[in-house]
Every structure is written in C-alpha cells, then in structure tokens.
N, C-alpha and C. Protein backbone atom coordinates (compact mmCIF):
# COMPACT_ATOMS: atom_id res chain seq x y z
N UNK A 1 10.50 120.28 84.42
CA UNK A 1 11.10 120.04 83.14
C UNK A 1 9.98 120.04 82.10
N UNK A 2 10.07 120.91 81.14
CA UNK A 2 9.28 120.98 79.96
C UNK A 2 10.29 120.28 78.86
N UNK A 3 9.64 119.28 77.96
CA UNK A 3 10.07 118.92 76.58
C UNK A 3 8.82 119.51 75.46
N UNK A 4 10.18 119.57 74.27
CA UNK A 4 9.43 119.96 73.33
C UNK A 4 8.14 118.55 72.26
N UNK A 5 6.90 119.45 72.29
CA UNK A 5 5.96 118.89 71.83
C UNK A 5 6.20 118.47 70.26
N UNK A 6 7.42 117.06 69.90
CA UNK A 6 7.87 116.53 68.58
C UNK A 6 7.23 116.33 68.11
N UNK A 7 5.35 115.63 68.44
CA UNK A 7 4.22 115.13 67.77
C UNK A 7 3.75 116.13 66.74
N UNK A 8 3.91 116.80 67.79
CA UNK A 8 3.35 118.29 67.16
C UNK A 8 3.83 118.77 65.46
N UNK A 9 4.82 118.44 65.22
CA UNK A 9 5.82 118.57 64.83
C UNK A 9 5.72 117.71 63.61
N UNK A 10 5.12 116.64 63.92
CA UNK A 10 5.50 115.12 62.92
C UNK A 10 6.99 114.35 63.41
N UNK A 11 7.41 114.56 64.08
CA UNK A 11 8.47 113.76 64.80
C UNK A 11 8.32 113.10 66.30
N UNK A 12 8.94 112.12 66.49
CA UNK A 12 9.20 111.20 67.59
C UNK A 12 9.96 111.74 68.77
N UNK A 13 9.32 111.41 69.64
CA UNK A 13 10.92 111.71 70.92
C UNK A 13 11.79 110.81 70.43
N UNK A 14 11.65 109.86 70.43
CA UNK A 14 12.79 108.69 70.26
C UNK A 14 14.02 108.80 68.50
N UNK A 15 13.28 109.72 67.89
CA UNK A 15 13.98 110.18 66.99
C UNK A 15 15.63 110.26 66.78
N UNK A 16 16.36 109.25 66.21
CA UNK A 16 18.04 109.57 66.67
C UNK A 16 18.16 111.54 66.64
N UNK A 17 17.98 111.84 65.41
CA UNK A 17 18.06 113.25 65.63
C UNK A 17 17.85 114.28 66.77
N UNK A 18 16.87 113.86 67.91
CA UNK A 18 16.74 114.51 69.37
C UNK A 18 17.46 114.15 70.35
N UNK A 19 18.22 112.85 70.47
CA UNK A 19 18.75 111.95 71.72
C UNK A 19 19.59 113.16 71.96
N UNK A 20 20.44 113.90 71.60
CA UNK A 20 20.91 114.92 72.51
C UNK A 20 20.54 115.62 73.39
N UNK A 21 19.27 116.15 73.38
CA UNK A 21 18.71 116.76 73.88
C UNK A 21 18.56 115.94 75.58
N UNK A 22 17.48 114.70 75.02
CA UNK A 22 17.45 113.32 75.86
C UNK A 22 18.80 113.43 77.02
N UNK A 23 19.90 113.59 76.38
CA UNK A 23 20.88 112.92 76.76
C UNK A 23 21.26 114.10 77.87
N UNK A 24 21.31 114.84 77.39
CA UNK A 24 21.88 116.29 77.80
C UNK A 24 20.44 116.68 79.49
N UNK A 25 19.06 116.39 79.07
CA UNK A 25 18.40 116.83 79.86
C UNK A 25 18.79 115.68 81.04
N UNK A 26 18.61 114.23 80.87
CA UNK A 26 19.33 113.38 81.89
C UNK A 26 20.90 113.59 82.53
N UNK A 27 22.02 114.18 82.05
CA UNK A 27 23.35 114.08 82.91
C UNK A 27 22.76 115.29 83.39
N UNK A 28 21.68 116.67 83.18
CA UNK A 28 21.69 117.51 84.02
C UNK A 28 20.61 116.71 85.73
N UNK A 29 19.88 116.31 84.97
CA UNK A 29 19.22 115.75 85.79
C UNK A 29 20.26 114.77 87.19
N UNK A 30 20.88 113.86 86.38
CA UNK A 30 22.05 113.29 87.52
C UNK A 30 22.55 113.62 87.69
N UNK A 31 23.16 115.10 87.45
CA UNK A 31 24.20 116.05 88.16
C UNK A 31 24.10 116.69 89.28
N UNK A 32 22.45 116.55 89.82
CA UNK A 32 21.69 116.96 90.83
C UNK A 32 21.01 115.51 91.65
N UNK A 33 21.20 114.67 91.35
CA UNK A 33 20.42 113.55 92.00
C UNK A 33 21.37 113.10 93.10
N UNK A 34 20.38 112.73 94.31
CA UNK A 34 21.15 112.18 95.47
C UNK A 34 20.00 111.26 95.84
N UNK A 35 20.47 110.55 96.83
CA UNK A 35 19.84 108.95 96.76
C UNK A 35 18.44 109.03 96.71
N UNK A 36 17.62 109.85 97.37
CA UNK A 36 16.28 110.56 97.03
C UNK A 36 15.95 111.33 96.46
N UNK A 37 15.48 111.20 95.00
CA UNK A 37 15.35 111.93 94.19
C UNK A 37 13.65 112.28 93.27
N UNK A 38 13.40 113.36 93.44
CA UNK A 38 12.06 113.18 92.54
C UNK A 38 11.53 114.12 91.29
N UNK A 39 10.94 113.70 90.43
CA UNK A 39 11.92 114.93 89.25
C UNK A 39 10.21 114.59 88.45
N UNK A 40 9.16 115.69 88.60
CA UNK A 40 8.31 116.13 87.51
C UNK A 40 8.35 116.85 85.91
N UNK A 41 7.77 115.85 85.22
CA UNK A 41 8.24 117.18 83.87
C UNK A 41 7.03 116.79 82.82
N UNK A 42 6.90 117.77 82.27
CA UNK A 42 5.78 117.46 81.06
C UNK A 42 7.20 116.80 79.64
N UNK A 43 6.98 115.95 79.50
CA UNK A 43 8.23 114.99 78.69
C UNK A 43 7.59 114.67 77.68
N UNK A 44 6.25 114.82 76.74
CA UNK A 44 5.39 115.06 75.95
C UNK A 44 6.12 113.36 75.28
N UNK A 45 5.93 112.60 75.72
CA UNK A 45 6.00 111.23 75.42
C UNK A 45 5.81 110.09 76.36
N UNK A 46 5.57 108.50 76.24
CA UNK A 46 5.65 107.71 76.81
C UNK A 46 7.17 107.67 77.56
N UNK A 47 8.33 107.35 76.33
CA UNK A 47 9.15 107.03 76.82
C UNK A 47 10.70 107.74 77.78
N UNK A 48 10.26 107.14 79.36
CA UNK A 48 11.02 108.05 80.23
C UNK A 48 12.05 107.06 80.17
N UNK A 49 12.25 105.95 79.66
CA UNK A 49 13.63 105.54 79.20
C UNK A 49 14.54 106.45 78.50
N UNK A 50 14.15 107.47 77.91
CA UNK A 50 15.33 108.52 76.96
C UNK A 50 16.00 109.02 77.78
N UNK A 51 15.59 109.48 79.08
CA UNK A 51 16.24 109.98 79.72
C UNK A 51 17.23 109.42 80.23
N UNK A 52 17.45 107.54 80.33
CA UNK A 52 19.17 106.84 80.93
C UNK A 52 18.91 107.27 82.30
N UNK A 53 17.87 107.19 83.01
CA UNK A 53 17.63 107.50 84.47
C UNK A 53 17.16 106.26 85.31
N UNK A 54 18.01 105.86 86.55
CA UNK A 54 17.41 104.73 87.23
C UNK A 54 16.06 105.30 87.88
N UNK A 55 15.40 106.18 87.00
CA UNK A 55 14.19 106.58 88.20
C UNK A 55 12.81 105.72 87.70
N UNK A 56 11.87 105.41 88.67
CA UNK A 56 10.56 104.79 88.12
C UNK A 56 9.47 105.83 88.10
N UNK A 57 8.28 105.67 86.93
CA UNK A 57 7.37 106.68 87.24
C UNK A 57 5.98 106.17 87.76
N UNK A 58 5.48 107.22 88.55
CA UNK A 58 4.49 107.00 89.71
C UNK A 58 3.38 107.39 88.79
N UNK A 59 3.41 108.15 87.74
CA UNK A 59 2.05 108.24 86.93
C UNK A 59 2.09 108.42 85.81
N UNK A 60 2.01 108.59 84.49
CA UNK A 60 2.45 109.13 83.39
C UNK A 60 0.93 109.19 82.85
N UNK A 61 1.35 110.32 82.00
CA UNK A 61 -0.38 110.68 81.35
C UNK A 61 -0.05 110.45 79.99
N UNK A 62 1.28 110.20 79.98
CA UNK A 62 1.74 110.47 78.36
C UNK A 62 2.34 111.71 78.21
N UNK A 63 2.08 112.58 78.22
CA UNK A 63 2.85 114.32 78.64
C UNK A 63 3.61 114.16 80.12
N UNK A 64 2.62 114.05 80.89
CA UNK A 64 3.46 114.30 82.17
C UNK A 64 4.06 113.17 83.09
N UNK A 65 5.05 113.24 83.80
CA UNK A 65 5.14 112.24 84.44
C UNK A 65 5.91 112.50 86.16
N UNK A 66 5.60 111.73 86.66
CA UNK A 66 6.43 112.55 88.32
C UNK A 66 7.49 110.85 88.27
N UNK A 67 8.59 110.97 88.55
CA UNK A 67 9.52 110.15 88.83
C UNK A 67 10.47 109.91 89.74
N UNK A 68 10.83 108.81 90.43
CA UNK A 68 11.48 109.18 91.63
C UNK A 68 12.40 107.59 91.75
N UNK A 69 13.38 107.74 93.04
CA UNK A 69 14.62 107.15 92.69
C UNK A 69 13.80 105.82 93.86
N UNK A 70 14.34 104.96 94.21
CA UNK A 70 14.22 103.50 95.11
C UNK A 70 13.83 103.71 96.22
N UNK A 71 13.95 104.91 96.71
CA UNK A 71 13.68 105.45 98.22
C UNK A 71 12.63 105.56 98.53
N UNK A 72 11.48 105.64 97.69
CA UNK A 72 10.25 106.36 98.02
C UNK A 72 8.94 105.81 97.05
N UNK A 73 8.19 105.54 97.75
CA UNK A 73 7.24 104.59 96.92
C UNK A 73 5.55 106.02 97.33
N UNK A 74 4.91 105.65 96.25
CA UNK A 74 3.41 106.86 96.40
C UNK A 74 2.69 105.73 96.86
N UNK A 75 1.95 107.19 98.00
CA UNK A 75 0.67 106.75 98.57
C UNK A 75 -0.60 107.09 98.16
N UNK A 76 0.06 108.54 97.69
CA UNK A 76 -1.98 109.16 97.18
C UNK A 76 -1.49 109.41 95.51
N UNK A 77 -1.83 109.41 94.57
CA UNK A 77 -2.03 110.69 93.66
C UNK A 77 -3.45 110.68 93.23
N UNK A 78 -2.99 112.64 92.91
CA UNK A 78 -4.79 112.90 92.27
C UNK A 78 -4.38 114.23 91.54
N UNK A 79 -4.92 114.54 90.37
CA UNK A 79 -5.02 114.91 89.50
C UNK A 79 -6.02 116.59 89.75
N UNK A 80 -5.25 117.65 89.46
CA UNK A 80 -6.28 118.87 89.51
C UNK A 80 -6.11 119.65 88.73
N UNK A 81 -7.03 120.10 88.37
CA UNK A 81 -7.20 120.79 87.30
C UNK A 81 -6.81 122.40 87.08
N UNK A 82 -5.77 122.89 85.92
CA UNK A 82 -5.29 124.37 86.36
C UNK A 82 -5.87 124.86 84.63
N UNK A 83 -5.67 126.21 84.76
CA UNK A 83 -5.67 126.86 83.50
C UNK A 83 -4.92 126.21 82.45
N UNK A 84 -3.72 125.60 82.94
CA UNK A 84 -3.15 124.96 81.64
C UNK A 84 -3.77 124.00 81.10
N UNK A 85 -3.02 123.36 79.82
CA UNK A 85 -3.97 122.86 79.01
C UNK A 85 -3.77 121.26 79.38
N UNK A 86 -3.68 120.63 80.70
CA UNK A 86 -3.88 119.26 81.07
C UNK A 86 -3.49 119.57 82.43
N UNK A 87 -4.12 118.70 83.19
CA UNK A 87 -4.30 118.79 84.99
C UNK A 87 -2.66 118.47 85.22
N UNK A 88 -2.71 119.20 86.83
CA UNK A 88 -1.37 119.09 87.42
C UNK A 88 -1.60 117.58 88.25
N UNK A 89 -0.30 117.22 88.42
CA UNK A 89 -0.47 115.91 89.14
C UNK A 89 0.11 116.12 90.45
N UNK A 90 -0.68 115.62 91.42
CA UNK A 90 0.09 115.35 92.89
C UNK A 90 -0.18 114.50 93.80
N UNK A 91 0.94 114.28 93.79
CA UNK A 91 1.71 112.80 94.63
C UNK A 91 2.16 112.61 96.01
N UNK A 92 1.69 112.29 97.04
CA UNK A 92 2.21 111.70 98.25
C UNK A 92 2.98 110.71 98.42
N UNK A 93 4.30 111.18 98.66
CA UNK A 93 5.05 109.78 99.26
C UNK A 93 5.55 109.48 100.19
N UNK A 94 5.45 107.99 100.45
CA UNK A 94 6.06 107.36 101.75
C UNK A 94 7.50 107.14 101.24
N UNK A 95 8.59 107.10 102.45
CA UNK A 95 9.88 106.69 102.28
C UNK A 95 10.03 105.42 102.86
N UNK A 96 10.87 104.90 101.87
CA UNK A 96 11.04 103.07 101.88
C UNK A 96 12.18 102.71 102.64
C-alpha cells in the first residue's frame, strides 16, 4: 500500500478532507483480512489509526509501517537498503 505524500503538499493525513480515502483504503483492507493478517505500506504518516484497523505496528519509520493482527508477534526486524528513496523493512514473525 502506497499513500499519498500530503506533507508534501502542505496538508495532513488526518485532514477531514482525506478520511475517505483513509476510510476506503481500510474496508478494502478488511475485506481481505482473516484472523492472521499482515499488511505493509508506505502510509507517509504517523497515524495508522486512520485506517479503523485492529492491527498493531511492528515498526513505523513514519512513512512506512508493517502491521499485523493478534496472532503474530516479531522476532527479528532489520532494515535494507534499496534504490528507493528510504530502506525496505523486514520482519520475522513468530505465531502466538
């Protein structure tokens, strides 16, 4: 999941004017979720509350974040570095 870069912009994620978007990217998101769930996205904000998702996040950089549902708790992450313009993140998890 890519979100659009609002900073960039002079605007907020949390902006009433975007929550659609918010809203719309979360029921797609739970339209696909089953009790184990794990869902990466560059979300170009802190807050993964917009999304209305019972998921917790295992790392957030502020842009990126990996998130996942009660089932599954991380053992490793580490950070590597690609052509794009901020490192990919990856995560090992144990199931709970």
């Amino acid at each position: 999941m890519r979100m659009v870069p609002l900073g960039r912009f002079g605007h907020r994620a949390e902006d009433p004017a975007f929550s659609h978007i918010w809203d719309r990217a979360g029921k797609e998101i739970e339209r696909v979720m089953l009790p184990l769930t794990f869902v990466g996205g560059d979300f170009n904000t802190h807050r993964r509350d917009l999304l209305g998702l019972p998921l917790e996040p295992v790392h957030s950089t502020g842009r990126d974040a990996v998130l996942h549902s009660e089932g599954a708790r991380a053992v490793t992450l580490k950070t590597v570095e690609t052509v794009s313009d901020h490192p990919a993140l990856v995560v090992e998890f144990a199931l709970a």
